[in-house]
PDB file of N, CA and C in Angstrom:
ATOM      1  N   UNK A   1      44.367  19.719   8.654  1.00  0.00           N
ATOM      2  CA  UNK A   1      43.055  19.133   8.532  1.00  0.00           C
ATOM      3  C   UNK A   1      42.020  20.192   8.891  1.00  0.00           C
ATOM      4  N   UNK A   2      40.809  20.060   7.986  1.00  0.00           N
ATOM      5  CA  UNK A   2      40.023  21.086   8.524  1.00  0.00           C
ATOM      6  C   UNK A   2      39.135  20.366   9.744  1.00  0.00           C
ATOM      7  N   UNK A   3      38.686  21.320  10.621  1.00  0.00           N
ATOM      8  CA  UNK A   3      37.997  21.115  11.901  1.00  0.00           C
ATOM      9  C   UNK A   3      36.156  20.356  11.500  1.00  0.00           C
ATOM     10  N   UNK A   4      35.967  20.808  10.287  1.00  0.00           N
ATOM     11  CA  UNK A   4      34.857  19.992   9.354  1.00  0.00           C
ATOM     12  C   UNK A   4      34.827  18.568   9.198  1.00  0.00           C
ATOM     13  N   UNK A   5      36.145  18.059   9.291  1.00  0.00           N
ATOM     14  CA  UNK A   5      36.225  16.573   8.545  1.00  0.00           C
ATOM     15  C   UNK A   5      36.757  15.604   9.475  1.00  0.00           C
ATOM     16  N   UNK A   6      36.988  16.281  10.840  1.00  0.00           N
ATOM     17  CA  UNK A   6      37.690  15.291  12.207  1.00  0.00           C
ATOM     18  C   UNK A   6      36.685  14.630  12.380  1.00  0.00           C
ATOM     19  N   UNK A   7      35.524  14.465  13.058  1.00  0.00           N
ATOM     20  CA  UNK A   7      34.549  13.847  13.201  1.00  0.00           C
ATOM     21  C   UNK A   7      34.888  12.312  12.143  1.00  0.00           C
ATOM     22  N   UNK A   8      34.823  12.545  10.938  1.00  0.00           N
ATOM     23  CA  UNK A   8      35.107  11.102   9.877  1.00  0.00           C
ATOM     24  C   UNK A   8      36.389  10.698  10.172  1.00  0.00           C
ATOM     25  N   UNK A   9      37.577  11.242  10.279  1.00  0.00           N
ATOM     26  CA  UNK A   9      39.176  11.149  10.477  1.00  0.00           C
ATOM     27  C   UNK A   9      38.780  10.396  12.001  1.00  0.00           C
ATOM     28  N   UNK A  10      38.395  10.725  12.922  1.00  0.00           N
ATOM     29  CA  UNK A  10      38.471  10.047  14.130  1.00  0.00           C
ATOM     30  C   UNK A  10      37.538   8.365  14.321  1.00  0.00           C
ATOM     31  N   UNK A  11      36.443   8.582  13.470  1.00  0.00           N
ATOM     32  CA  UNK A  11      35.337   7.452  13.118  1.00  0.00           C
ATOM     33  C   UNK A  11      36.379   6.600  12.354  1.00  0.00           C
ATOM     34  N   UNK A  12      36.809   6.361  11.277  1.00  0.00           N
ATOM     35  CA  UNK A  12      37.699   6.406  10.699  1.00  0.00           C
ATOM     36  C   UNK A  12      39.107   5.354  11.204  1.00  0.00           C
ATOM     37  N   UNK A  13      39.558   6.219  12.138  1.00  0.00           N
ATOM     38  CA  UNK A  13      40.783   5.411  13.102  1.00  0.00           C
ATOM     39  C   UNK A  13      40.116   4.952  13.865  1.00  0.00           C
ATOM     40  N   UNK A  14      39.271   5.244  14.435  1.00  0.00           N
ATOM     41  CA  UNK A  14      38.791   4.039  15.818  1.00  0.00           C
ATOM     42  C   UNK A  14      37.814   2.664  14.920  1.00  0.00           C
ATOM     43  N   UNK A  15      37.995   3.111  13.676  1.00  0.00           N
ATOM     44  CA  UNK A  15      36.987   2.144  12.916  1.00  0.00           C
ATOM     45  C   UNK A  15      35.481   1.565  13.982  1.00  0.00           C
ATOM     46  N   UNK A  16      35.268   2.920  14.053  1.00  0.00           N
ATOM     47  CA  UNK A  16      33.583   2.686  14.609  1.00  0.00           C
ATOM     48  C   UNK A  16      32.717   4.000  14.768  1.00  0.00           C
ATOM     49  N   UNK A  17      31.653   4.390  14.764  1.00  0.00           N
ATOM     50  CA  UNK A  17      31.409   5.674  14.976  1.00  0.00           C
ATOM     51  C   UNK A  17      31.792   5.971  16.347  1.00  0.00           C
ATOM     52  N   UNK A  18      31.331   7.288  16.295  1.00  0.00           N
ATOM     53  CA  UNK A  18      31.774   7.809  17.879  1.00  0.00           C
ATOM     54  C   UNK A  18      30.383   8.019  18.678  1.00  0.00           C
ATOM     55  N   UNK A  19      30.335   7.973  20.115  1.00  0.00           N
ATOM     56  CA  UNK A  19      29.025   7.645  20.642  1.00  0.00           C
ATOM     57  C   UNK A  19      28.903   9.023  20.941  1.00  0.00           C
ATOM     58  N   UNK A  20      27.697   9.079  21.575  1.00  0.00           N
ATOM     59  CA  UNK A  20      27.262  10.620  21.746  1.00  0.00           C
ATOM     60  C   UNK A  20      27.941  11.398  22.537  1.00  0.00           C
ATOM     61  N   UNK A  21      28.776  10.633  23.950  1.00  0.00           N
ATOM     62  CA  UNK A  21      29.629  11.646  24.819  1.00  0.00           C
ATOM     63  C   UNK A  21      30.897  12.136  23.581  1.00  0.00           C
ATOM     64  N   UNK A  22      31.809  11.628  23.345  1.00  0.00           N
ATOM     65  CA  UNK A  22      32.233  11.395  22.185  1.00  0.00           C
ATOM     66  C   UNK A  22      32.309  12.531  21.724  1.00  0.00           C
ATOM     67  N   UNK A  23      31.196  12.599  21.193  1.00  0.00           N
ATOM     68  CA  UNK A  23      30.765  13.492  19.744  1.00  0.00           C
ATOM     69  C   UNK A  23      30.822  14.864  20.152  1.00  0.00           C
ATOM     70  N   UNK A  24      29.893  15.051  22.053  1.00  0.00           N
ATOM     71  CA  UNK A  24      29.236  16.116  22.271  1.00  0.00           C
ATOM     72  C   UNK A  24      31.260  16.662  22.929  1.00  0.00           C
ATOM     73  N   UNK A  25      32.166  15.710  23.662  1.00  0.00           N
ATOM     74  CA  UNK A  25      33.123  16.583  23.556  1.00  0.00           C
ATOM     75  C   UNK A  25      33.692  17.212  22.498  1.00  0.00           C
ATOM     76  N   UNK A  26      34.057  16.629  21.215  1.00  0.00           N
ATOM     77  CA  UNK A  26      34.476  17.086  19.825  1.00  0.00           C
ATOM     78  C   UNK A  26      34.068  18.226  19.844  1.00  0.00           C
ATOM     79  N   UNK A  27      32.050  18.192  19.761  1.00  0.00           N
ATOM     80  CA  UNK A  27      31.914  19.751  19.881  1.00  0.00           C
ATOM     81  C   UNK A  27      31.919  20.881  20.511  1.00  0.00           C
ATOM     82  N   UNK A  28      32.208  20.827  21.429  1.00  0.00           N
ATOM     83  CA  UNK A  28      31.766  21.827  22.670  1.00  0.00           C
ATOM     84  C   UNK A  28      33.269  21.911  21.861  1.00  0.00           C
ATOM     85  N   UNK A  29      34.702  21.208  22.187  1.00  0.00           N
ATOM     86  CA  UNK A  29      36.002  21.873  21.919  1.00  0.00           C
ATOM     87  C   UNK A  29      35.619  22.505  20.785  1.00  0.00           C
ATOM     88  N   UNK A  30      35.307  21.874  19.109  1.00  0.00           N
ATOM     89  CA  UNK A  30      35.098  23.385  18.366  1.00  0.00           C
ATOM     90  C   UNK A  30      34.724  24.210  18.302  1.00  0.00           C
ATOM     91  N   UNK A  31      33.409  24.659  19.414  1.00  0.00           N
ATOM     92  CA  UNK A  31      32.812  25.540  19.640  1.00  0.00           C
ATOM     93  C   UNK A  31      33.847  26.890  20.384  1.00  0.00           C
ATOM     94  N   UNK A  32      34.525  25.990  21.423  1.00  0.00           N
ATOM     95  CA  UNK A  32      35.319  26.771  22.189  1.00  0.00           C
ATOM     96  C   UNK A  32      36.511  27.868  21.249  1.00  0.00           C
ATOM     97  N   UNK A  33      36.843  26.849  20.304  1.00  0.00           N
ATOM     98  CA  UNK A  33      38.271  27.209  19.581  1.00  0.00           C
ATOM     99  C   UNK A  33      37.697  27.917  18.095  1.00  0.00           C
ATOM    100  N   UNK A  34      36.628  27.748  18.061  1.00  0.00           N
ATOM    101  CA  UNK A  34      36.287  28.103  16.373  1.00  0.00           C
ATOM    102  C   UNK A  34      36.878  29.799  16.212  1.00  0.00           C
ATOM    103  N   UNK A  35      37.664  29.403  14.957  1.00  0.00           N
ATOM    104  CA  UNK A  35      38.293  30.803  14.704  1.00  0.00           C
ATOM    105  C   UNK A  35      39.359  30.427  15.253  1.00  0.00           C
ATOM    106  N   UNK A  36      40.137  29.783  15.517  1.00  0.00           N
ATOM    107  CA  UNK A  36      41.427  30.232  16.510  1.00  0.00           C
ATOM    108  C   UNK A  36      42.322  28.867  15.259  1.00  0.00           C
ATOM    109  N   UNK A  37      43.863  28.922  15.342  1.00  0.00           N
ATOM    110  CA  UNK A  37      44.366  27.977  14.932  1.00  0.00           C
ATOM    111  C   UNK A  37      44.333  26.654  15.811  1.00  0.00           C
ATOM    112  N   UNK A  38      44.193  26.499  16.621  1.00  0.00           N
ATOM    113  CA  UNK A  38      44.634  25.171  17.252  1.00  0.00           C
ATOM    114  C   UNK A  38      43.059  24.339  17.600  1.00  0.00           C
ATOM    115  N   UNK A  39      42.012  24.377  17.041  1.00  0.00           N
ATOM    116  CA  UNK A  39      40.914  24.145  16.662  1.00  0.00           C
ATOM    117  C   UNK A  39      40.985  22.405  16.590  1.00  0.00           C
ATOM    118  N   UNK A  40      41.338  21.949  15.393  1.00  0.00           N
ATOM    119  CA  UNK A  40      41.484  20.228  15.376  1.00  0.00           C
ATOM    120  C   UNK A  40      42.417  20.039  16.485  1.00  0.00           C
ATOM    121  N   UNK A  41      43.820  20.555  17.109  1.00  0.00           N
ATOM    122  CA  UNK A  41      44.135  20.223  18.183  1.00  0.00           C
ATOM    123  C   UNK A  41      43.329  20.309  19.349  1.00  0.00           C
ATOM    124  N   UNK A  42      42.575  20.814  19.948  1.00  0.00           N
ATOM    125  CA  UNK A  42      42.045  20.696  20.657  1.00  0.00           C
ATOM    126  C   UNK A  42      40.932  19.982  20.408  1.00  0.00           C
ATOM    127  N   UNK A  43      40.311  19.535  19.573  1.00  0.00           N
ATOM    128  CA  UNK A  43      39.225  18.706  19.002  1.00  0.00           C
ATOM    129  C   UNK A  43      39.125  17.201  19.731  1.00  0.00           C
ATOM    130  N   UNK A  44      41.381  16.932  19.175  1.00  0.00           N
ATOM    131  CA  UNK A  44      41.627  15.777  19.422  1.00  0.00           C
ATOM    132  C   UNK A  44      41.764  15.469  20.747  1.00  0.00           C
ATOM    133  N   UNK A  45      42.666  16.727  21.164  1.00  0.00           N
ATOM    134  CA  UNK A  45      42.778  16.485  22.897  1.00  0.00           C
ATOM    135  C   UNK A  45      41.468  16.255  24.011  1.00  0.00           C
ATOM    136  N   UNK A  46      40.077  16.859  23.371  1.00  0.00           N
ATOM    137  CA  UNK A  46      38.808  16.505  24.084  1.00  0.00           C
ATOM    138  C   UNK A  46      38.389  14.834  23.845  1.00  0.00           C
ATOM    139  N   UNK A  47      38.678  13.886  22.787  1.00  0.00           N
ATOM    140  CA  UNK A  47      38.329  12.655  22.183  1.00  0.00           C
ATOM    141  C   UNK A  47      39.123  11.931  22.788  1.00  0.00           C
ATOM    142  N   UNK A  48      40.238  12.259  23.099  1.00  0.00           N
ATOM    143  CA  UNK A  48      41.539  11.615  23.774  1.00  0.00           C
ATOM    144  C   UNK A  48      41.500  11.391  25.524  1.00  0.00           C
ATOM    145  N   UNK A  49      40.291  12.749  25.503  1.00  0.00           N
ATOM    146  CA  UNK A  49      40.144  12.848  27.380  1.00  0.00           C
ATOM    147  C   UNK A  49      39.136  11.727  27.548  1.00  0.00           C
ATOM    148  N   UNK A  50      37.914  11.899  26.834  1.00  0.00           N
ATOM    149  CA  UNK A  50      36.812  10.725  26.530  1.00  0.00           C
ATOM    150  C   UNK A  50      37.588   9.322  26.776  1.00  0.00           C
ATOM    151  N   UNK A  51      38.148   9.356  25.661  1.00  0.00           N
ATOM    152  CA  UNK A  51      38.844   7.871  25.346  1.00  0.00           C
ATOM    153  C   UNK A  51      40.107   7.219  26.633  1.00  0.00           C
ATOM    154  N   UNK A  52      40.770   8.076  26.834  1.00  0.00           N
ATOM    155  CA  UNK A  52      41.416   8.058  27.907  1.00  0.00           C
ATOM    156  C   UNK A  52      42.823   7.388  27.262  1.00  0.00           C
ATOM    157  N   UNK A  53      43.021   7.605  26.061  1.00  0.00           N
ATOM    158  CA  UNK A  53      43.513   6.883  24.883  1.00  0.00           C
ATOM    159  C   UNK A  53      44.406   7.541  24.185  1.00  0.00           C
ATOM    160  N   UNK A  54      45.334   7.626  23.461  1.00  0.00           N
ATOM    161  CA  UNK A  54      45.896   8.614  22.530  1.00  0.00           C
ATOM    162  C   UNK A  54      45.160   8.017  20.877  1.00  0.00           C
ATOM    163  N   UNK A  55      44.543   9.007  20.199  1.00  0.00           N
ATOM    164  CA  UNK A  55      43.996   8.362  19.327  1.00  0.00           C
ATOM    165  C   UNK A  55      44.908   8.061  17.683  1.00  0.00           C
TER     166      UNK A  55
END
C-alpha cells in the first residue's frame, strides 16, 4: 500500500473519519519514516497506539 492512500484505508475500516489526534499521529509517523520501507507500517502502528486497538 502506498503511504498516500492509508489515511482512506484506515477511514475506511473504522468506517468513520479519523479525528484530528488520529490524523496528526498518522502524520508525524510518515514524516518520521518517509523514504524508508516500513513507512505504512509504522503509519499503522501510530493509529493503533491512538486507538489502543488493533486496526
Amino acid at each position: 500500500m502506498k503511504p498516500s492512500r492509508f489515511i482512506d484505508y484506515a477511514q475506511r475500516k473504522l468506517d468513520r473519519p479519523l479525528t484530528d489526534e488520529e490524523r496528526e499521529a498518522v502524520e508525524k509517523a510518515r514524516l518520521e519514516t518517509s523514504g524508508k520501507r516500513d513507512s505504512v507500517k509504522a503509519m499503522r502502528a501510530a493509529l493503533e497506539g491512538v486507538l489502543n486497538r488493533p486496526l
